[in-house]
Protein backbone atom coordinates (compact mmCIF):
# COMPACT_ATOMS: atom_id res chain seq x y z
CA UNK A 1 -35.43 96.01 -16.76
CA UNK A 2 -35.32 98.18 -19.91
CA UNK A 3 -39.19 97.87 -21.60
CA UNK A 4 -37.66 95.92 -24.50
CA UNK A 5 -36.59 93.41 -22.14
CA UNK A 6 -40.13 92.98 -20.92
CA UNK A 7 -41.47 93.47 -24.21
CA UNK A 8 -39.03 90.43 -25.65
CA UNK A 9 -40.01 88.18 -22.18
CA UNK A 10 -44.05 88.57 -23.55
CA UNK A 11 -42.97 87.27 -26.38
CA UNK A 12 -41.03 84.99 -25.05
CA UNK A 13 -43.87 83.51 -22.97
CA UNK A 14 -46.56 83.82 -25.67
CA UNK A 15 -44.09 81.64 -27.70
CA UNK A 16 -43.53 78.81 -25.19
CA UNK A 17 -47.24 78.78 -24.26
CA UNK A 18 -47.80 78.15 -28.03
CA UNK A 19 -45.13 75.13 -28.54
CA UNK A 20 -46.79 73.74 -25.43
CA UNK A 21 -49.91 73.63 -27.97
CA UNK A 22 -51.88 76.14 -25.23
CA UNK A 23 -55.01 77.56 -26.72
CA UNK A 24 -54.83 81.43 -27.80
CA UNK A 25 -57.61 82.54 -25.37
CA UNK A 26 -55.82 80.61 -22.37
CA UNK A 27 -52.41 82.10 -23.15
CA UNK A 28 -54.34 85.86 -23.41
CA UNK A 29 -55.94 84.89 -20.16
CA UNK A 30 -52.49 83.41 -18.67
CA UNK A 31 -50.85 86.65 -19.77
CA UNK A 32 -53.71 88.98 -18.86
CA UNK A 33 -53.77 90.12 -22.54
CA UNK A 34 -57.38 90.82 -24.52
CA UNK A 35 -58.53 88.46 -26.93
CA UNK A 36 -59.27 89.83 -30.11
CA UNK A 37 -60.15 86.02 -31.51
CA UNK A 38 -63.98 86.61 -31.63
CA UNK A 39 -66.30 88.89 -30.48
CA UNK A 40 -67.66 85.94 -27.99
CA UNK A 41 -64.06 85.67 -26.65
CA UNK A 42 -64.81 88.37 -24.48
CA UNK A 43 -68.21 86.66 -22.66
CA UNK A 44 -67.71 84.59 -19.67
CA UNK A 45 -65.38 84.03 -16.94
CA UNK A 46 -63.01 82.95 -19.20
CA UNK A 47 -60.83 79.18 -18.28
CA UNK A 48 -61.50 77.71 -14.65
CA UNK A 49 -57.96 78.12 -12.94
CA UNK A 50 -58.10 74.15 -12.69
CA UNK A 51 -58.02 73.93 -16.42
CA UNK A 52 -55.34 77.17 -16.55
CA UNK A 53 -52.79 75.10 -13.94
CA UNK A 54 -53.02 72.36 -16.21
CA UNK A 55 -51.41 74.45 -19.18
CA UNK A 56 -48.88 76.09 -17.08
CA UNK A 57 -47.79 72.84 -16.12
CA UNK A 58 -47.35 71.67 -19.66
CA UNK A 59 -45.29 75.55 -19.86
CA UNK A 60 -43.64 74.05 -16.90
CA UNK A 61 -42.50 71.20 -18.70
CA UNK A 62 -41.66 72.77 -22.09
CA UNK A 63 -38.92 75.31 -20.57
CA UNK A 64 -37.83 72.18 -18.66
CA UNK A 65 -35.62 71.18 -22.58
């Protein structure tokens, strides 16, 4: 795949992540993308991955449509 085609499927997934109503840290975490939100953005271990599978399920369900 061309990079505009992977370029175009970020957006793509930033985009669903975001109708799903997933926070902009998780999706940047989901994604593996830095978070420029806040300086404190970048402390921690960031979202358990019990609290992460719940927003990819509501991704899950969103593409479903």
């Amino acid at each position: 795949m061309h990079r505009q085609g992977v370029l175009g499927n970020d957006h793509m997934f930033r985009d669903r992540l975001r109708a799903a109503g997933v926070p902009l840290e998780a999706i940047d975490q989901l994604g593996g993308w830095s978070s420029i939100s806040s300086i404190g953005s970048s402390y921690g271990q960031g979202y358990p991955l019990e609290h992460l599978r719940k927003y990819i399920d509501a991704f899950a369900l969103d593409t479903r449509h």
